[in-house]
PDB file of N, CA and C in Angstrom:
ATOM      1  N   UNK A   1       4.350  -8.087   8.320  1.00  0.00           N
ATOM      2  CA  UNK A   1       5.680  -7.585   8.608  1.00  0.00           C
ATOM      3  C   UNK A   1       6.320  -7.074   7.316  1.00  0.00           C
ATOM      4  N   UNK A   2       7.117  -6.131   7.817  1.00  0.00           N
ATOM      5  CA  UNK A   2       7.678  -5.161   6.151  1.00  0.00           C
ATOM      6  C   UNK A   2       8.563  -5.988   5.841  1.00  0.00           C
ATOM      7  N   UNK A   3       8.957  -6.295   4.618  1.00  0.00           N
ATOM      8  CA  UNK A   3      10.340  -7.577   4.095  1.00  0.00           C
ATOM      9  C   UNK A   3      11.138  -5.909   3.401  1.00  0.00           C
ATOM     10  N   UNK A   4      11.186  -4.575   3.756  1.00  0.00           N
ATOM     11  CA  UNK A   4      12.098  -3.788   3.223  1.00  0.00           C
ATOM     12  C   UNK A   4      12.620  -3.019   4.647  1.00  0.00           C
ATOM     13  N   UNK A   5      14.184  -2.878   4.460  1.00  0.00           N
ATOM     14  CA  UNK A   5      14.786  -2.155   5.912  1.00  0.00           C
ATOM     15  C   UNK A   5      15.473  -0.986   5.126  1.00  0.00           C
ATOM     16  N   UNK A   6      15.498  -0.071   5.932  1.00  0.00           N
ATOM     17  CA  UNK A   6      15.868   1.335   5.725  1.00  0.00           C
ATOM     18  C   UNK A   6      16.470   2.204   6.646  1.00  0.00           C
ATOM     19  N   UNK A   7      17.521   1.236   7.273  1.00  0.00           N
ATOM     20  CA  UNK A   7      17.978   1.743   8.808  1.00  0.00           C
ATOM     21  C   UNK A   7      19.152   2.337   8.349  1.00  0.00           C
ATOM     22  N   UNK A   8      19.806   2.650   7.604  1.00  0.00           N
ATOM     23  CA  UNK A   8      20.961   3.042   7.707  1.00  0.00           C
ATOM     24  C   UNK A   8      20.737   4.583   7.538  1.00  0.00           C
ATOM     25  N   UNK A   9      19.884   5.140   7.150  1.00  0.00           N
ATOM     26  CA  UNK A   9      19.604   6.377   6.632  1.00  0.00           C
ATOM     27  C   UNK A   9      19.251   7.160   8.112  1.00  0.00           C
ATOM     28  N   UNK A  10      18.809   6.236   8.787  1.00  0.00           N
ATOM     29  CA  UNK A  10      18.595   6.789  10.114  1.00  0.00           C
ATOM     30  C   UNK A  10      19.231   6.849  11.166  1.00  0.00           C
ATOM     31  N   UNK A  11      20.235   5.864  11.080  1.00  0.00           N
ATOM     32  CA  UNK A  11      21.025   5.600  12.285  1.00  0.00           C
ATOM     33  C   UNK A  11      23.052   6.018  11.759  1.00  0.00           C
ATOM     34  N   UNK A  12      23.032   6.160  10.541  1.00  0.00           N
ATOM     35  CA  UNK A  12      24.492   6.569  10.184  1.00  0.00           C
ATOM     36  C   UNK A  12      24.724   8.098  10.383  1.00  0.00           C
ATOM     37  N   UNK A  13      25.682   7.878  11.132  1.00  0.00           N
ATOM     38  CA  UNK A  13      25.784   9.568  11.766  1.00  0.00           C
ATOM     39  C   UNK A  13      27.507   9.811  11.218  1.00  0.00           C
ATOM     40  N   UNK A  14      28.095   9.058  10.027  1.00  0.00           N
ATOM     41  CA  UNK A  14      29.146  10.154   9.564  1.00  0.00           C
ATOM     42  C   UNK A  14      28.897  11.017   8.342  1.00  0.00           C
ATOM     43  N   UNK A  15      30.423  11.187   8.112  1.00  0.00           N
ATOM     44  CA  UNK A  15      30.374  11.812   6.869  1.00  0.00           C
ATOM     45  C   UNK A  15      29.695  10.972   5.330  1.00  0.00           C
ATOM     46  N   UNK A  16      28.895  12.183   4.895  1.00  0.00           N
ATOM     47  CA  UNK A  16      28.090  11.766   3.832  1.00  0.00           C
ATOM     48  C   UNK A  16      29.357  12.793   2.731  1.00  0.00           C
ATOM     49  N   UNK A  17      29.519  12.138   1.919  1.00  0.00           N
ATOM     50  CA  UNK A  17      30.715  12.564   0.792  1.00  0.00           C
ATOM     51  C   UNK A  17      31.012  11.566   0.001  1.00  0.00           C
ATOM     52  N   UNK A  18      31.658  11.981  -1.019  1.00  0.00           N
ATOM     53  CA  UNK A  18      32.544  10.365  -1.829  1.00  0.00           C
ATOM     54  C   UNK A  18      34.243  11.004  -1.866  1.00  0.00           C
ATOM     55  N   UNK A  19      34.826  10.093  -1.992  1.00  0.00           N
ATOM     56  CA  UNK A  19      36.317  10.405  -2.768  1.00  0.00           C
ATOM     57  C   UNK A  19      37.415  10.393  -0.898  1.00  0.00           C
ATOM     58  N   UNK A  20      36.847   9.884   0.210  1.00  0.00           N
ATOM     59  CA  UNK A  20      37.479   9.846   0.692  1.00  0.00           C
ATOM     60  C   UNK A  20      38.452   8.974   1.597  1.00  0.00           C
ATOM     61  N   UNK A  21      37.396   7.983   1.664  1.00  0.00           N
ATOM     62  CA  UNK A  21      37.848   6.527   1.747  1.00  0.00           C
ATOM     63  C   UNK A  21      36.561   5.259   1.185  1.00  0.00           C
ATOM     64  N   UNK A  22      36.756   4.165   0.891  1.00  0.00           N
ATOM     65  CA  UNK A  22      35.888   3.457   0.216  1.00  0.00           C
ATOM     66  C   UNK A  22      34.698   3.216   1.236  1.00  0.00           C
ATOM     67  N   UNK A  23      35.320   3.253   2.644  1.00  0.00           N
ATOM     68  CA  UNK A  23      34.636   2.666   3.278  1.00  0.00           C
ATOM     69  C   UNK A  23      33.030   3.953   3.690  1.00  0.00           C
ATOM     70  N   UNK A  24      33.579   5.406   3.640  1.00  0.00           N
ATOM     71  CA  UNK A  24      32.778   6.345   3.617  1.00  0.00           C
ATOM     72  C   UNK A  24      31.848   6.783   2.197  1.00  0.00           C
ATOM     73  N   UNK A  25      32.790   5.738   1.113  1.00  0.00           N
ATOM     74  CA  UNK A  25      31.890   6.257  -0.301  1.00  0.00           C
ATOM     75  C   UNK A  25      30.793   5.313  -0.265  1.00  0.00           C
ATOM     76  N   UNK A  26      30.857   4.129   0.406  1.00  0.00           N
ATOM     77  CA  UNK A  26      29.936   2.974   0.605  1.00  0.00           C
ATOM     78  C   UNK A  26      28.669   3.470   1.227  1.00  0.00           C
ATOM     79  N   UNK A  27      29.050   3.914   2.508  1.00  0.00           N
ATOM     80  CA  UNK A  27      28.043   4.658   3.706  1.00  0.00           C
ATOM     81  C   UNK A  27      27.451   5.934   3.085  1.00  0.00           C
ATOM     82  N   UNK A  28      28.092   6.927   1.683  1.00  0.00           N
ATOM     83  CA  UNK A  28      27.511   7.654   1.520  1.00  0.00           C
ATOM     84  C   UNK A  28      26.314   7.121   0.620  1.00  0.00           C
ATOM     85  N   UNK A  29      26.964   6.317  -0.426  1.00  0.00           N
ATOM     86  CA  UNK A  29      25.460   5.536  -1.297  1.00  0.00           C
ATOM     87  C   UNK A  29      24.773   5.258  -0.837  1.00  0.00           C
ATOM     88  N   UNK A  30      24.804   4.473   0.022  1.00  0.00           N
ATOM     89  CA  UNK A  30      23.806   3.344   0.873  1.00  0.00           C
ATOM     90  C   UNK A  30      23.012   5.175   1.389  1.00  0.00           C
ATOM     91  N   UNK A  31      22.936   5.572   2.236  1.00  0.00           N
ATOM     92  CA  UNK A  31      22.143   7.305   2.297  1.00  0.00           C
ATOM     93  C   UNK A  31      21.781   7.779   1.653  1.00  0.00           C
ATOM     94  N   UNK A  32      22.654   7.866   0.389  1.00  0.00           N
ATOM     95  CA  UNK A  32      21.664   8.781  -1.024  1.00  0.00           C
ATOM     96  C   UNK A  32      20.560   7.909  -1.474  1.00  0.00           C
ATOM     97  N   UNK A  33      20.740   6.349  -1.673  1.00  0.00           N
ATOM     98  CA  UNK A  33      19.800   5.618  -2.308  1.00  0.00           C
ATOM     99  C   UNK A  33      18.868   5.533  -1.193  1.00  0.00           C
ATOM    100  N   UNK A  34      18.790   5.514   0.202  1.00  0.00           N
ATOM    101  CA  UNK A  34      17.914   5.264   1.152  1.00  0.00           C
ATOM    102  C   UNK A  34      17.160   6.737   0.927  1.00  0.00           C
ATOM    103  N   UNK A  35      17.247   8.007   1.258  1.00  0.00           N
ATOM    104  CA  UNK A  35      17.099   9.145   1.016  1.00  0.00           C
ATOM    105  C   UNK A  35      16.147   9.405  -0.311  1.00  0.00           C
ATOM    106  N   UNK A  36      16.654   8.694  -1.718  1.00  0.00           N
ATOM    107  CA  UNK A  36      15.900   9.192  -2.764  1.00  0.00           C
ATOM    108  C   UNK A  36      14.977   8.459  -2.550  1.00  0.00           C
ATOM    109  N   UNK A  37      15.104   7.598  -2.145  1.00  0.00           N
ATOM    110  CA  UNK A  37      13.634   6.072  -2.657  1.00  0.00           C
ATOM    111  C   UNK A  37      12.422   6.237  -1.376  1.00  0.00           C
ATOM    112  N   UNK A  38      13.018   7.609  -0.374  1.00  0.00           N
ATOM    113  CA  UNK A  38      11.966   8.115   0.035  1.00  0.00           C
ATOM    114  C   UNK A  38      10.550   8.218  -0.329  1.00  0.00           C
ATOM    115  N   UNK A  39       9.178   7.566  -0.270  1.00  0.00           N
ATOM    116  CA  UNK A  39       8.325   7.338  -0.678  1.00  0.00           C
ATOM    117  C   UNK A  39       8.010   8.928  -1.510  1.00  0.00           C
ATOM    118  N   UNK A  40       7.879  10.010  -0.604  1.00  0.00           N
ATOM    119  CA  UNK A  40       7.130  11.105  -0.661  1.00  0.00           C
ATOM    120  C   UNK A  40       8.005  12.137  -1.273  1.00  0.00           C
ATOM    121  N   UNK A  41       9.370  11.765  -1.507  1.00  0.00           N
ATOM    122  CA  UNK A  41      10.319  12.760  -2.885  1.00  0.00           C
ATOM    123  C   UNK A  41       9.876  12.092  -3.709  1.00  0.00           C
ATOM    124  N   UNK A  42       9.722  10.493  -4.020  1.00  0.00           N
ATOM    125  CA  UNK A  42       9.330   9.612  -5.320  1.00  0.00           C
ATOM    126  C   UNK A  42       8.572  10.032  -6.056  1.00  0.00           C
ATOM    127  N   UNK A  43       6.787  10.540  -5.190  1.00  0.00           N
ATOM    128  CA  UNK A  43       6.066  10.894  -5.668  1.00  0.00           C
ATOM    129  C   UNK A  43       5.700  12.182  -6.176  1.00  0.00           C
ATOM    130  N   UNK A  44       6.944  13.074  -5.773  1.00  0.00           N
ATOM    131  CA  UNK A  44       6.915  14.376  -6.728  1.00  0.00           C
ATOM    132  C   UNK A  44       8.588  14.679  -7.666  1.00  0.00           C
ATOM    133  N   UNK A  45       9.520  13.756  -7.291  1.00  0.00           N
ATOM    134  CA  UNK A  45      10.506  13.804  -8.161  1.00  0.00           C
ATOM    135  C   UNK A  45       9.852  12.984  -9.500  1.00  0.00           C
ATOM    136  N   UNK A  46       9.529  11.992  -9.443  1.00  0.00           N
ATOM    137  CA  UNK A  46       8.804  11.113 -10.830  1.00  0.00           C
ATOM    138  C   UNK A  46       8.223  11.926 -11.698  1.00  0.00           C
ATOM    139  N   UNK A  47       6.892  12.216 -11.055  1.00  0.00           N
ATOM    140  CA  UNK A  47       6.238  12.938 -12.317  1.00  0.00           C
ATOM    141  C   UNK A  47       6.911  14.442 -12.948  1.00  0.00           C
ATOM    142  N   UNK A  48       8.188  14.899 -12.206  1.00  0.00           N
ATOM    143  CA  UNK A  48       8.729  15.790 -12.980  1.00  0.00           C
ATOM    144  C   UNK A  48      10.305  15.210 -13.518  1.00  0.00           C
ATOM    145  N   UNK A  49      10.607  14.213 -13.505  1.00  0.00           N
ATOM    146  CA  UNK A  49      11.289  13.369 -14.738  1.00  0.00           C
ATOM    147  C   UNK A  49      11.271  13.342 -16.213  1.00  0.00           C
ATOM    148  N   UNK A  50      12.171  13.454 -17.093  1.00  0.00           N
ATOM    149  CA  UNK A  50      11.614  13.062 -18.203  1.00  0.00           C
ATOM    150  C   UNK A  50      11.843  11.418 -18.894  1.00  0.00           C
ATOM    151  N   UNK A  51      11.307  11.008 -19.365  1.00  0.00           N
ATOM    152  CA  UNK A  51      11.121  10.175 -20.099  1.00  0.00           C
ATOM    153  C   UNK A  51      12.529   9.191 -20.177  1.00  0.00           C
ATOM    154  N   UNK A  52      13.346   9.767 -20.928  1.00  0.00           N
ATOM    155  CA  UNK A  52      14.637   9.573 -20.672  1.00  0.00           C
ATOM    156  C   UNK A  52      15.672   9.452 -19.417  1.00  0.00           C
ATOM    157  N   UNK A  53      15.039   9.719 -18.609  1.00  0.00           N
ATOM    158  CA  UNK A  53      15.286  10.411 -17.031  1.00  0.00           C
ATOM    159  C   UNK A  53      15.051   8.754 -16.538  1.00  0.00           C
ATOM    160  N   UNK A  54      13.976   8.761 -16.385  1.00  0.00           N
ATOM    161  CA  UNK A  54      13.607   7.338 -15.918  1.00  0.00           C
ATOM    162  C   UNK A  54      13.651   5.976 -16.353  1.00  0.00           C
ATOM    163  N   UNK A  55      14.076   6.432 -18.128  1.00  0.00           N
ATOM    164  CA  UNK A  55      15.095   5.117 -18.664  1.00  0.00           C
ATOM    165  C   UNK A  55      16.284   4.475 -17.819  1.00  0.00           C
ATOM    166  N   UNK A  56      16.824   6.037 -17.886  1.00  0.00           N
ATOM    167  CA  UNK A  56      18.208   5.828 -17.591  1.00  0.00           C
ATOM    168  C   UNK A  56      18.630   5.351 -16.117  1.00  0.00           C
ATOM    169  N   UNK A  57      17.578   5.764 -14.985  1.00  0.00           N
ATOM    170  CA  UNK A  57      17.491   5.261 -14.009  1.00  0.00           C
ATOM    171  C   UNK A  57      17.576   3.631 -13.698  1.00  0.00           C
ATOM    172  N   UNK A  58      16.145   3.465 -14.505  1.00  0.00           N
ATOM    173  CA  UNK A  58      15.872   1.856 -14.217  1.00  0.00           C
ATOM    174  C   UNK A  58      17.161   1.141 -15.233  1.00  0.00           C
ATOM    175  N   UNK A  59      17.601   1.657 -16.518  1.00  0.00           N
ATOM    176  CA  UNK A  59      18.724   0.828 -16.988  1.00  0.00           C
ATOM    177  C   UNK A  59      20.219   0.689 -16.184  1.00  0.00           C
ATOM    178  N   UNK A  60      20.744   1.965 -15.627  1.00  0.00           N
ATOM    179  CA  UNK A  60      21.625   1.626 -14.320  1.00  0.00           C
ATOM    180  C   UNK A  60      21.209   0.389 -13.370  1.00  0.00           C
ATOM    181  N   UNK A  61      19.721   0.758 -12.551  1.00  0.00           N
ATOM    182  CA  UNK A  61      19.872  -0.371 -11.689  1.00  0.00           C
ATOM    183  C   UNK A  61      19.644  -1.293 -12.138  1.00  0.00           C
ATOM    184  N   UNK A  62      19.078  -2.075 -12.743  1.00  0.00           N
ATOM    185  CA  UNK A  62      18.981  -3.326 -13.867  1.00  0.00           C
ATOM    186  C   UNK A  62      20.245  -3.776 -14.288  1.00  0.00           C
ATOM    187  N   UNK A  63      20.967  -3.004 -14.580  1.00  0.00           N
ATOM    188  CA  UNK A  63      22.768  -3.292 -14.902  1.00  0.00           C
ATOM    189  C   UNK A  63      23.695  -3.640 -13.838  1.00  0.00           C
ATOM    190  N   UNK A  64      23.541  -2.898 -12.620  1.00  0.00           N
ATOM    191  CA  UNK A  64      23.673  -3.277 -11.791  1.00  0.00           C
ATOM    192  C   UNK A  64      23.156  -4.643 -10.985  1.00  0.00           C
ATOM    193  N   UNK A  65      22.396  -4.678 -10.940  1.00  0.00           N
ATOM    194  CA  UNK A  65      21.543  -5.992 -10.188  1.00  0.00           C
ATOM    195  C   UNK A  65      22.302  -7.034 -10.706  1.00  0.00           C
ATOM    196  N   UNK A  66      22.019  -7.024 -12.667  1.00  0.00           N
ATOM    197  CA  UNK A  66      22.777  -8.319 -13.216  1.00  0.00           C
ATOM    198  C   UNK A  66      24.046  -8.730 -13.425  1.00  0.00           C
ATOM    199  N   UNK A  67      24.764  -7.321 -12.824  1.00  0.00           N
ATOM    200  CA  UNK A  67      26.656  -7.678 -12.587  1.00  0.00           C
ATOM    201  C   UNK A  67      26.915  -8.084 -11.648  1.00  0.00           C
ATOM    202  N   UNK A  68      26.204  -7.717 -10.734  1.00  0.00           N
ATOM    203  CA  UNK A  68      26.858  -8.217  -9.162  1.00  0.00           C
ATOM    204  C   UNK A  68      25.797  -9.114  -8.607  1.00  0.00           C
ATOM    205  N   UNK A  69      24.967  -9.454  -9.138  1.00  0.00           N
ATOM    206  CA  UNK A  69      23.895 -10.920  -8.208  1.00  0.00           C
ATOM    207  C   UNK A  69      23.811 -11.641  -8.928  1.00  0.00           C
ATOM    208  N   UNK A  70      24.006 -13.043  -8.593  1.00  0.00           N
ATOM    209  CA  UNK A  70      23.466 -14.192  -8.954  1.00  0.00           C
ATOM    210  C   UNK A  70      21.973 -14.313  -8.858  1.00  0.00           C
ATOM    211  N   UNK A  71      20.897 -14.995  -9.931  1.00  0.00           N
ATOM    212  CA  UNK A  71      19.353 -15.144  -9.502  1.00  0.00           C
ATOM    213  C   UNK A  71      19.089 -15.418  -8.608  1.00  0.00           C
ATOM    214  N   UNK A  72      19.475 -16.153  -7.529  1.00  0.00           N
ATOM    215  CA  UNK A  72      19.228 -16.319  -6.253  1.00  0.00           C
ATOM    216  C   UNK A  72      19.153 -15.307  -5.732  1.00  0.00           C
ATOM    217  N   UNK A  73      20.215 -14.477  -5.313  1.00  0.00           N
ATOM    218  CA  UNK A  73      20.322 -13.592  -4.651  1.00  0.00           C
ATOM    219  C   UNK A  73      19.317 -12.249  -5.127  1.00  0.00           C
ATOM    220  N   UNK A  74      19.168 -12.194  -6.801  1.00  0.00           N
ATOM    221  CA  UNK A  74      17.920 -11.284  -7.507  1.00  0.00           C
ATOM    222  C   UNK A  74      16.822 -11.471  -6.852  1.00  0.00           C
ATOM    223  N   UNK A  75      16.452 -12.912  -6.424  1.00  0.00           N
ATOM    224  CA  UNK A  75      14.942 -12.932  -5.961  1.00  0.00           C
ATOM    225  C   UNK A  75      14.926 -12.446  -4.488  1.00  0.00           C
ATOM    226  N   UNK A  76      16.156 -13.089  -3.382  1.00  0.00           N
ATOM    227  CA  UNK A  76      15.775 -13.409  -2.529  1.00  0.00           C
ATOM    228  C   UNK A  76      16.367 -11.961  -1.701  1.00  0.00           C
ATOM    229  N   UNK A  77      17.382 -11.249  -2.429  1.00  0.00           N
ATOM    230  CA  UNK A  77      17.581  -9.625  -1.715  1.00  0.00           C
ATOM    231  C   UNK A  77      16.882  -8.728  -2.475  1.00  0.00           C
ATOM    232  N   UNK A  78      16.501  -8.553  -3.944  1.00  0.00           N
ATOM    233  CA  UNK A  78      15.898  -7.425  -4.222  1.00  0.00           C
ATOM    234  C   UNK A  78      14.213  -7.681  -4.380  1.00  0.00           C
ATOM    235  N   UNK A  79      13.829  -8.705  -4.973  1.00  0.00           N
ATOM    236  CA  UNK A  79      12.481  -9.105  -5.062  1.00  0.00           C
ATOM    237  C   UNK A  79      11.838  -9.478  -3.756  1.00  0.00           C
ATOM    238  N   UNK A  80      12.805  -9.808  -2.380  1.00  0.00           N
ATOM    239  CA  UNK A  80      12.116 -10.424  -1.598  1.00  0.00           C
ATOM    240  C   UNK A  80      11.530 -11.493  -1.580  1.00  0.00           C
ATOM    241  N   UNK A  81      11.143 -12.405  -2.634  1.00  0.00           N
ATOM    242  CA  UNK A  81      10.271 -13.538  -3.113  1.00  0.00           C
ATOM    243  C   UNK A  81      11.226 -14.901  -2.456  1.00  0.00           C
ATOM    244  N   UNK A  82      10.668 -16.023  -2.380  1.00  0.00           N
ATOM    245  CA  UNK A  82      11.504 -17.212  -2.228  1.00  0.00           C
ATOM    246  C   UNK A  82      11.379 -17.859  -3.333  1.00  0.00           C
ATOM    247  N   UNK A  83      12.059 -17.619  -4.494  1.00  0.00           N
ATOM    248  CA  UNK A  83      12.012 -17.972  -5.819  1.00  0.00           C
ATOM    249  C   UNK A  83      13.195 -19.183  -5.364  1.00  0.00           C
ATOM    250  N   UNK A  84      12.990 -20.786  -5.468  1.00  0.00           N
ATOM    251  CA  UNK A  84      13.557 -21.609  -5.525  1.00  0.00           C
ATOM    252  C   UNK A  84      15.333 -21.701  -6.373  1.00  0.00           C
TER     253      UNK A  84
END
């Protein structure tokens, strides 16, 4: 069984935008990040990245992860793992 869900990208039928209410800038991220992490853009947006490109990527979400989760929540929403 898959431990990753990706339903919102499929089933959210409003407006995709930011700047118009929080609750639509939420619903638009949650789409762009479902959208990029598309397996098959991954594998041809990556290798035309640069170097710096994909620093800066993984240092956002890494920054992210460690402002807003507790380790618990690191293992058990983004790793999936049952890290005690």
């Amino acid at each position: 069984m898959a431990k990753h869900t990706y339903n919102h990208v499929e089933t959210y039928d409003g407006l995709v935008g930011l700047g118009l209410d929080r609750e639509t800038d939420e619903n638009t991220v949650i789409f762009y990040l479902q959208k990029f992490s598309d397996d098959t853009l991954m594998k041809e947006l990556v290798k035309r990245m640069t170097d710096e490109e994909l620093d800066e990527i993984f240092s956002l979400l890494t920054r992210l992860l460690k402002k807003h989760l507790i380790d618990s929540e690191y293992h058990s929403l983004f790793l999936k793992d049952d890290h005690p």
